[in-house]
C-alpha atoms as a PDB file:
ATOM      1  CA  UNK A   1      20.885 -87.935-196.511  1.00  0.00           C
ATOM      2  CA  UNK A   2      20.728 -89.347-200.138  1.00  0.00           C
ATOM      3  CA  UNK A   3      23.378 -91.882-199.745  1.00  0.00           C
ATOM      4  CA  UNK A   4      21.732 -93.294-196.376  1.00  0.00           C
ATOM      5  CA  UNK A   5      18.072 -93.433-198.111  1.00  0.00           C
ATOM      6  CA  UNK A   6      19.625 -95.358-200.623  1.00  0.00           C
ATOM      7  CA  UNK A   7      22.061 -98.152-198.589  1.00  0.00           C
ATOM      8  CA  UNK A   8      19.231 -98.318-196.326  1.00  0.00           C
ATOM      9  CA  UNK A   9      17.104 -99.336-199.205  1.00  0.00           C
ATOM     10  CA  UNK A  10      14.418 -96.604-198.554  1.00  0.00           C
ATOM     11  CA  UNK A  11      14.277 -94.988-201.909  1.00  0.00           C
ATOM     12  CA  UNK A  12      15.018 -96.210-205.145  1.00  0.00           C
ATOM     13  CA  UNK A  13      15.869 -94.412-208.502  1.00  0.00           C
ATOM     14  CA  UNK A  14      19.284 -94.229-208.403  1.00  0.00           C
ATOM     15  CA  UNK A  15      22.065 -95.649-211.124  1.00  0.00           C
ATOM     16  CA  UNK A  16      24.467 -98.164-209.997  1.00  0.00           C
ATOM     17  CA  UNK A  17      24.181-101.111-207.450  1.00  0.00           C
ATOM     18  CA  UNK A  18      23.640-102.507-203.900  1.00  0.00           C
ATOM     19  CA  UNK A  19      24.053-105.056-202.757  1.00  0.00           C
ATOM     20  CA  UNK A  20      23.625-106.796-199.270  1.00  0.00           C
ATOM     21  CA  UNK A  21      24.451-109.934-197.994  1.00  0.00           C
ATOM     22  CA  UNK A  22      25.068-110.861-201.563  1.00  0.00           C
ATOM     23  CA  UNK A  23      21.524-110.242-202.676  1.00  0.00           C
ATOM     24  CA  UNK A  24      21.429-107.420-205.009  1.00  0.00           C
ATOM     25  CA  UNK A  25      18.906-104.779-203.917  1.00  0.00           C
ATOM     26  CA  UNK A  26      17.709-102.848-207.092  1.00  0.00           C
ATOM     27  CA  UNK A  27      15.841-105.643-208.531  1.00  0.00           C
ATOM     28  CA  UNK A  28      13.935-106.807-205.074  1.00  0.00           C
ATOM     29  CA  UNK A  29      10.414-105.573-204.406  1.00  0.00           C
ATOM     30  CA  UNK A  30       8.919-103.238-201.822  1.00  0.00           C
ATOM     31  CA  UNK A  31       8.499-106.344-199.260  1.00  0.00           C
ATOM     32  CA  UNK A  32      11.569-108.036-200.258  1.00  0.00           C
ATOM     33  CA  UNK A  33      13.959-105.318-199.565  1.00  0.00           C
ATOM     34  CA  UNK A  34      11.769-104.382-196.133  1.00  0.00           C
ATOM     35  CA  UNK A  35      13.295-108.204-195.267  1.00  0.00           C
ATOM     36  CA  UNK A  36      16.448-107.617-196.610  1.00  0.00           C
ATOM     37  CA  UNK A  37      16.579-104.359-194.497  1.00  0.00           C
ATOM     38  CA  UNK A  38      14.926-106.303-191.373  1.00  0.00           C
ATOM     39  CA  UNK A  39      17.397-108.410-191.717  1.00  0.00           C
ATOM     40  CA  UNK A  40      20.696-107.093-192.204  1.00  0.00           C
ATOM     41  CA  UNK A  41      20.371-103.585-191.330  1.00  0.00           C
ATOM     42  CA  UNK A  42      20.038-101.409-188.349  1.00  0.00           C
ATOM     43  CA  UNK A  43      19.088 -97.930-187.826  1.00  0.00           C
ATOM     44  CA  UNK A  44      19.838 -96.034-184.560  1.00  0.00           C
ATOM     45  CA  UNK A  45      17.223 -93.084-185.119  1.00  0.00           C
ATOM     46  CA  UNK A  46      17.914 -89.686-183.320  1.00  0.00           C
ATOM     47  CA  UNK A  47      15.939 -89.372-179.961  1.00  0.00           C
ATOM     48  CA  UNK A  48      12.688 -88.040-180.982  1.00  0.00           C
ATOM     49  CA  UNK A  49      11.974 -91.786-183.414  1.00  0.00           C
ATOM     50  CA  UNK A  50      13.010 -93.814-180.279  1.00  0.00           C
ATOM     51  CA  UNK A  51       9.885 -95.179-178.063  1.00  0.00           C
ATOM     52  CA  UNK A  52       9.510 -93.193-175.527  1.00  0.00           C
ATOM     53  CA  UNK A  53       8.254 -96.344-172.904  1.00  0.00           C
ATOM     54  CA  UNK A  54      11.401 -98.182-174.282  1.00  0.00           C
ATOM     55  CA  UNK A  55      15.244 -97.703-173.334  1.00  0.00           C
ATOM     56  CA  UNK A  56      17.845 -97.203-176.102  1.00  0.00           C
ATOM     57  CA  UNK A  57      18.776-101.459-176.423  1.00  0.00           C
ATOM     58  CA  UNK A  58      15.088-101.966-176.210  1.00  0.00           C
ATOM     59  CA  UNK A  59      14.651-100.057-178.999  1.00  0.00           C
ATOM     60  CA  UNK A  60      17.128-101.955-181.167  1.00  0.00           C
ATOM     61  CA  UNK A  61      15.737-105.282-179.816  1.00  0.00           C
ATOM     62  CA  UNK A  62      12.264-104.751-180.489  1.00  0.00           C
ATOM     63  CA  UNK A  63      12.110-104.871-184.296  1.00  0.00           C
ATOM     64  CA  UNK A  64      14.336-108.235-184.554  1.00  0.00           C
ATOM     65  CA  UNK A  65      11.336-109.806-181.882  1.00  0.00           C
ATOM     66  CA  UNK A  66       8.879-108.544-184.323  1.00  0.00           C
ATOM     67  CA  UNK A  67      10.290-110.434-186.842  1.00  0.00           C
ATOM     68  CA  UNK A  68      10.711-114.126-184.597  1.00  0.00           C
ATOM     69  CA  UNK A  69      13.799-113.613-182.950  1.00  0.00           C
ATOM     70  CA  UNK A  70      14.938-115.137-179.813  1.00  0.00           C
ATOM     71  CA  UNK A  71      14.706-112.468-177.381  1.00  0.00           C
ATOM     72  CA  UNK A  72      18.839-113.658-176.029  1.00  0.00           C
ATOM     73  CA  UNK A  73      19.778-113.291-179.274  1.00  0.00           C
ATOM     74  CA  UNK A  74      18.505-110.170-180.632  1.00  0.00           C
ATOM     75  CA  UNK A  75      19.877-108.729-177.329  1.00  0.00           C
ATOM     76  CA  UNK A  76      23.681-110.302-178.215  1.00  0.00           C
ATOM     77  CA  UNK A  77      23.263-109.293-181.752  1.00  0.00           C
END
């Protein structure tokens, strides 16, 4: 939907303002708002984006050890 492309920071274009983790989002560029979404956002994609080789946790975990995370705590998180 609209509203989820924009809180999720995928599209941009629209009036008004968001902002995460006290960093407003509109102003950030294309590999600052990928962090920002990295970071402190989570999508739990219908079955057909999920890796197939992976089960459903291992699909949340995986991005956050992409990005340096402690494999414990991406798992508590």
């Amino acid at each position: 939907s609209t509203m989820l492309q924009a809180v999720g920071l995928l599209e941009g274009g629209f009036t008004g303002q968001i902002e995460i983790a006290g960093v407003e989002a509109s102003a950030l560029s294309a590999d600052a708002r990928t962090s920002l979404r990295r970071d402190h956002l989570g999508f739990v994609y219908q079955f057909h984006h999920l890796l197939p080789d992976f089960n459903a946790t291992e699909n949340v975990v995986l991005p956050q050890l992409v990005a340096g995370k402690p494999a414990a705590e991406a798992k508590e998180r």
